[in-house]
Protein backbone atom coordinates (compact mmCIF):
# COMPACT_ATOMS: atom_id res chain seq x y z
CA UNK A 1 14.68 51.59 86.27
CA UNK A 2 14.45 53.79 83.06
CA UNK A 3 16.93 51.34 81.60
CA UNK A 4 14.60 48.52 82.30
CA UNK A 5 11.50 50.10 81.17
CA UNK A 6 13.38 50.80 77.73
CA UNK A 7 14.44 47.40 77.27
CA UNK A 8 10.39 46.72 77.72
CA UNK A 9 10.11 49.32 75.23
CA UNK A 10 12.41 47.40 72.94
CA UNK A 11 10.96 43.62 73.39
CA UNK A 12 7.95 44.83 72.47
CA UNK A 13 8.85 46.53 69.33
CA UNK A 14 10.87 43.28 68.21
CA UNK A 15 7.43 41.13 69.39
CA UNK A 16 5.35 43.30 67.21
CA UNK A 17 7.92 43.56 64.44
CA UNK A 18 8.02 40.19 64.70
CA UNK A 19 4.27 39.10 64.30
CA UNK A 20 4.28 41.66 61.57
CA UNK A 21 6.59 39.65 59.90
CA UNK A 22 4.95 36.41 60.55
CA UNK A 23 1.73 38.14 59.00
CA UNK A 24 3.73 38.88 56.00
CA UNK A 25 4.91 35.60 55.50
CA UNK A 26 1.71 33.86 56.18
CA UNK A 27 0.08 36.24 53.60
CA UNK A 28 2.65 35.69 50.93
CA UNK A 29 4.11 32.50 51.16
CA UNK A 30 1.15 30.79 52.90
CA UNK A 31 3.77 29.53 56.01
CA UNK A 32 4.45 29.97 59.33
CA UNK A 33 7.54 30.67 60.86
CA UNK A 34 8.83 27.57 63.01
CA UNK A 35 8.71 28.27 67.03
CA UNK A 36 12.39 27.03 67.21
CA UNK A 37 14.04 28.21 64.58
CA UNK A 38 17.80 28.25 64.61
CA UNK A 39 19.50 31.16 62.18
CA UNK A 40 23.30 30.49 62.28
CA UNK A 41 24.11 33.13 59.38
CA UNK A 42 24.92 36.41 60.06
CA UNK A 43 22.83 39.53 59.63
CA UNK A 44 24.39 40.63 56.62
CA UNK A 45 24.67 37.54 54.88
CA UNK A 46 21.16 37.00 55.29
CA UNK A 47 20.88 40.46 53.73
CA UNK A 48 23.10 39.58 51.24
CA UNK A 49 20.61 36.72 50.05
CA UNK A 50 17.56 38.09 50.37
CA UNK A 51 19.23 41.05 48.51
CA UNK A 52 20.74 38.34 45.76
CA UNK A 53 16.83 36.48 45.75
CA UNK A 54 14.99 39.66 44.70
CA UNK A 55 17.41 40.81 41.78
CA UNK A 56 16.53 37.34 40.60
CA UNK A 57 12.73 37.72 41.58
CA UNK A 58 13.07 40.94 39.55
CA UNK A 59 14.63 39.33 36.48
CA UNK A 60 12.01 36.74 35.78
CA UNK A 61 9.56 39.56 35.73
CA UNK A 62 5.94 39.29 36.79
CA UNK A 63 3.93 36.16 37.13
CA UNK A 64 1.86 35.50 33.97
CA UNK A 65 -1.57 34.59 36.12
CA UNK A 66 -2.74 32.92 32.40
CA UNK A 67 0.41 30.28 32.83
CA UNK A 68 -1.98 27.84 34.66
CA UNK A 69 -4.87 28.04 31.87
CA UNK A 70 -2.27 27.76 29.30
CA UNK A 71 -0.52 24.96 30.70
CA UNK A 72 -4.19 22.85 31.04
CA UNK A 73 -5.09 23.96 27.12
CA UNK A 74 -1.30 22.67 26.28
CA UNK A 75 -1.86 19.49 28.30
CA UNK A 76 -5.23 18.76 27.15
CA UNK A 77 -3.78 19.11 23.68
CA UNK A 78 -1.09 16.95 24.78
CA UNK A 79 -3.41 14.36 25.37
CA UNK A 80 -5.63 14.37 22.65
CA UNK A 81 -2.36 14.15 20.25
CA UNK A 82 -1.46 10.85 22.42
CA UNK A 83 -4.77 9.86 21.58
CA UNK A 84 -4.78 10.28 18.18
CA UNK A 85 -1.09 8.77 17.89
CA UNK A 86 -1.89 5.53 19.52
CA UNK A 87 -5.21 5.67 17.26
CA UNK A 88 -2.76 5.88 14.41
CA UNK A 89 -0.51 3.22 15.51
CA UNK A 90 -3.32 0.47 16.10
CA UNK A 91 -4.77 1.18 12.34
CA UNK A 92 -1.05 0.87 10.92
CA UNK A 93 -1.10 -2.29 12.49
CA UNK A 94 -4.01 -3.61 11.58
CA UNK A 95 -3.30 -2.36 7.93
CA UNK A 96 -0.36 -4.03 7.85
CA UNK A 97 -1.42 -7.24 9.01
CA UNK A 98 -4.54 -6.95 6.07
CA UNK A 99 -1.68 -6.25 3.85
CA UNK A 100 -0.17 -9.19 4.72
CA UNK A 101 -3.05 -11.26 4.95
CA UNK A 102 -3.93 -10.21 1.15
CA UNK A 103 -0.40 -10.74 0.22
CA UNK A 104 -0.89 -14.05 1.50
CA UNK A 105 -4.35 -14.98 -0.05
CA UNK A 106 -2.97 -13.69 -3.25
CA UNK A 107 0.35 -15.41 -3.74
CA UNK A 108 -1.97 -18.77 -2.96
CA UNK A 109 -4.44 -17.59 -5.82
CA UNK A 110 -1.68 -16.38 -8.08
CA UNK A 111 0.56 -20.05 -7.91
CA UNK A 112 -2.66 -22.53 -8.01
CA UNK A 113 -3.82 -20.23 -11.18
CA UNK A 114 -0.58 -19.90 -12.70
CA UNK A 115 0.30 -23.72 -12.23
CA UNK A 116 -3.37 -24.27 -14.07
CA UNK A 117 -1.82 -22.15 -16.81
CA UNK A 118 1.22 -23.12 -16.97
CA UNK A 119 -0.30 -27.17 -17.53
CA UNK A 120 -2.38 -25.45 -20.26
CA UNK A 121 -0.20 -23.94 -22.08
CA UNK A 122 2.53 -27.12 -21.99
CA UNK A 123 -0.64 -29.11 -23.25
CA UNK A 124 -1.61 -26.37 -25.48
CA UNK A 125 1.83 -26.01 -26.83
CA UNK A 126 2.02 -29.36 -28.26
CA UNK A 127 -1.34 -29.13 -29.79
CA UNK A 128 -0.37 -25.85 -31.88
CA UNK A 129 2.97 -27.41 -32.94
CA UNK A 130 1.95 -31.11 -32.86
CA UNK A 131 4.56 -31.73 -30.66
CA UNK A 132 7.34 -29.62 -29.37
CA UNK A 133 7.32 -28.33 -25.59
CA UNK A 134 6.61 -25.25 -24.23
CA UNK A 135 6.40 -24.28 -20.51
CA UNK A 136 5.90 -21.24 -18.12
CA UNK A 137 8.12 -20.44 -15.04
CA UNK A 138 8.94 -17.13 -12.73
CA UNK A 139 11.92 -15.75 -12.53
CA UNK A 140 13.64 -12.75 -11.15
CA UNK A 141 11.97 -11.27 -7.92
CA UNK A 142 11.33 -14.69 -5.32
CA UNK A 143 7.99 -12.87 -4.42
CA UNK A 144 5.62 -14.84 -6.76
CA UNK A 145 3.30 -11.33 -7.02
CA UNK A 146 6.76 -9.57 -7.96
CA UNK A 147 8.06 -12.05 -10.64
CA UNK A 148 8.47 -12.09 -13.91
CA UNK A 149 6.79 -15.06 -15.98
CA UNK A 150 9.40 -16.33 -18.81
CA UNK A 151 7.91 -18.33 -21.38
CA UNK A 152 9.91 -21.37 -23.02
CA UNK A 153 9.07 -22.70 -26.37
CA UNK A 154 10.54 -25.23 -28.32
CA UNK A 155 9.07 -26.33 -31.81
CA UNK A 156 9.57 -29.56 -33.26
CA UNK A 157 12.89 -29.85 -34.70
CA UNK A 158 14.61 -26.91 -32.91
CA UNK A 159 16.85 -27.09 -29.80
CA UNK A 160 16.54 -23.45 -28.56
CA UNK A 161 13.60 -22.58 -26.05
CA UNK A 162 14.34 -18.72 -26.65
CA UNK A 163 11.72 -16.84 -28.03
CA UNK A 164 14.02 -14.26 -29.61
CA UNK A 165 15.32 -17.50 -32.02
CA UNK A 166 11.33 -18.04 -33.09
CA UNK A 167 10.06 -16.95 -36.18
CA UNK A 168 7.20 -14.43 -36.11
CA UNK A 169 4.35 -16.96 -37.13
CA UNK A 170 6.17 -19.15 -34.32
CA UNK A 171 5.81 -16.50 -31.71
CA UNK A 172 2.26 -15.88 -32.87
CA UNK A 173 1.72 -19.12 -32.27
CA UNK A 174 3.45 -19.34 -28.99
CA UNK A 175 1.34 -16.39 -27.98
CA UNK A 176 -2.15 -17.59 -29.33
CA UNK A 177 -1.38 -20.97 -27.29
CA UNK A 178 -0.47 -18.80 -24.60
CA UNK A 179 -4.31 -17.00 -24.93
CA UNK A 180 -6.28 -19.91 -25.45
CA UNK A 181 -4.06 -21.32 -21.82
CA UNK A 182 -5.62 -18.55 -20.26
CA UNK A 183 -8.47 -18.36 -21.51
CA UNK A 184 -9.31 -22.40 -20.87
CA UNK A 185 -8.41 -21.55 -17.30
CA UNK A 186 -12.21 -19.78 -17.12
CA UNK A 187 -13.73 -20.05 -20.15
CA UNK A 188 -16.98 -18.45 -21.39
CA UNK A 189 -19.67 -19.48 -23.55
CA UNK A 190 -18.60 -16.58 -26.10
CA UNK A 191 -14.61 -15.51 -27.05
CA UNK A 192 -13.76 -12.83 -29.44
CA UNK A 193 -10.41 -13.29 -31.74
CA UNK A 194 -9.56 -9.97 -33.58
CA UNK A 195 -7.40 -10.65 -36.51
CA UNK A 196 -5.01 -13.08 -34.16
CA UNK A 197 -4.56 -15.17 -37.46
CA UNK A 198 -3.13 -12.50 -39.37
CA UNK A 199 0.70 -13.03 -38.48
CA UNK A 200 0.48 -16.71 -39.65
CA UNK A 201 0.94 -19.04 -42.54
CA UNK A 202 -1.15 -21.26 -44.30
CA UNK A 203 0.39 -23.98 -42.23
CA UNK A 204 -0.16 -22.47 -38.64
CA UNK A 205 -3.42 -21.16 -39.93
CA UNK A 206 -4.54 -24.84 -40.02
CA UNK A 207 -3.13 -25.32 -36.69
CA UNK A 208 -4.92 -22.60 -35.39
CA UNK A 209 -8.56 -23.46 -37.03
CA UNK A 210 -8.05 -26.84 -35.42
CA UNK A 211 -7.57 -25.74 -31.88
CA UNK A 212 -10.70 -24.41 -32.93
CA UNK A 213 -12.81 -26.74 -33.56
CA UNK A 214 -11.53 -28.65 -30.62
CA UNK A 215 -12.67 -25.96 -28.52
CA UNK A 216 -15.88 -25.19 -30.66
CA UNK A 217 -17.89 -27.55 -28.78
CA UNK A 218 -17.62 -25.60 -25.24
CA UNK A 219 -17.10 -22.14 -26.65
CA UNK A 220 -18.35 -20.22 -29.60
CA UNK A 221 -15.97 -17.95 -31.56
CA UNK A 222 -16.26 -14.93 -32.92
CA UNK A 223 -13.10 -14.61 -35.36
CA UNK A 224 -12.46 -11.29 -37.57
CA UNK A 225 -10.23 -12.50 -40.06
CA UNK A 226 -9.28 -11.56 -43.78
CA UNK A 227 -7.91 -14.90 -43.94
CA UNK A 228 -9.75 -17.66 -46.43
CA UNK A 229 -8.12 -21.18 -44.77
CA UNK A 230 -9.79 -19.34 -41.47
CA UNK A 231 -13.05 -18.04 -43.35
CA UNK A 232 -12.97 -21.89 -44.39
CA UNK A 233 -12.86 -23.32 -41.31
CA UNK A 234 -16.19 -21.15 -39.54
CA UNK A 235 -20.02 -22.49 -40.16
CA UNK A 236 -21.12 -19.04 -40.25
CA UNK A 237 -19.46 -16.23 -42.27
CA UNK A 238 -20.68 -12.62 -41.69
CA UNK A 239 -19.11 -9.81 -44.38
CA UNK A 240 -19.43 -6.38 -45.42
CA UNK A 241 -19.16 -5.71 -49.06
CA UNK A 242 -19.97 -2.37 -50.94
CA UNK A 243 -21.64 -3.37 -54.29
CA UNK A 244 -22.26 0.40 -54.64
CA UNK A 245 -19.99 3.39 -53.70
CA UNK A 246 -20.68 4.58 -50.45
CA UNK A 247 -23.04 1.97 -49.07
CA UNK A 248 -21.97 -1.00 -47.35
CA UNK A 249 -24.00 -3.77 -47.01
CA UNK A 250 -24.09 -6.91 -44.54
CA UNK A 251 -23.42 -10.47 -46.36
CA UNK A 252 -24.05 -13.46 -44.25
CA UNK A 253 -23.45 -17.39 -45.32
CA UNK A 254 -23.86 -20.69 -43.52
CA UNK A 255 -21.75 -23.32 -44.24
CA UNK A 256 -23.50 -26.66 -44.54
CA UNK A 257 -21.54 -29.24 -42.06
């Protein structure tokens, strides 16, 4: 009998050490434990776990309760720098493809003007030199925008096209023709020429008043020149002369057509 009530004594115990137990686990790890739950280890292994669990418990230290507000600042950062990085990507796209499209509109402006020029100046060329050819082309990078223009000119009476073989008036010349190719491309009602005679000789000077006159009907020039064959050539002439020392004073003369 007293061994039976003892073995009461002892169920109960387990029964209330075991809904202690439950309690604790409920309370701590939010779980219950299952109703058939089948433990296979021993005793001491299980105390050997639970032993080996809390050493590592122990060795991660205490839970930082900020983790969770950290983690939702670091992920809302997260986000906003995904944001901003597709933001980035869509303007580098569309930058490039403006690039591209002004690359595009450009090379078209820059041949159709250049091939204007380039007619100009092979008509202009022959005017200068009464006869001869000259000419414009790229070379060097094939990105028209990246090119480099060479110029070819080739005087009456001369087989090279190299500028280098020219004489100086020549290349004057060459490069006044050049100008006035431009400059015909869109011309103005008004065109300034400061001392561009002053490399050339008598010969080229007439040249040069001719193109001139050619052009005097659509444009007016204004030429600074010491030159007389030029001076010759104007219907107004505008000077500054100093009949006394120190004070200049403004001569103008029309020529009578």
């Amino acid at each position: 009998m007293e061994d039976l009530k003892s073995a009461e004594l002892e169920v109960t115990e387990f029964d209330q050490r075991i809904k202690l137990i439950a309690e604790l686990i409920k309370d701590r790890y939010d779980a219950k434990i299952p109703k058939n739950l089948n433990v296979e280890e021993s005793l001491f292994t299980l105390e050997e776990r639970i032993e080996k669990i809390n050493r590592g418990i122990e060795n991660i230290g205490p839970i930082n309760m900020a983790v969770k507000d950290e983690h939702d600042a670091e992920k809302e950062r997260l986000e906003l720098l995904a944001e901003q990085k597709a933001d980035l990507i869509d303007s580098e796209t569309n930058l490039r493809e403006t690039i591209q499209k002004i690359d595009r509109e450009a090379r078209k402006l820059f041949i159709e003007t250049f091939d204007q020029i380039k007619a100009n100046f092979e008509k202009l060329f022959s005017m200068f030199f009464e006869g001869g050819k000259g000419s414009l082309s790229l070379a060097g990078d094939p990105d028209p925008l990246e090119a480099d223009i060479a110029i070819q000119a080739q005087p009456p009476g001369k087989k090279n096209n190299s500028l280098r073989m020219l004489s100086a008036g020549e290349k004057s010349l060459t490069a006044i023709a050049l100008l006035f190719s431009i400059y015909q491309y869109k011309p103005s009602p008004y065109c300034i020429l400061d001392e561009v005679d002053a490399p050339l000789d008598d010969v080229n000077i007439r040249k040069f008043t001719k193109i001139l006159e050619a052009f005097a009907d659509e444009t007016q020039f204004i030429v600074v020149t010491h030159n007389k064959l030029t001076m010759e050539a104007a219907n107004y002439l505008y000077g500054v002369t100093m009949e006394q020392k120190g004070v200049s004073k403004l001569v103008s003369v029309k020529f009578d057509a």
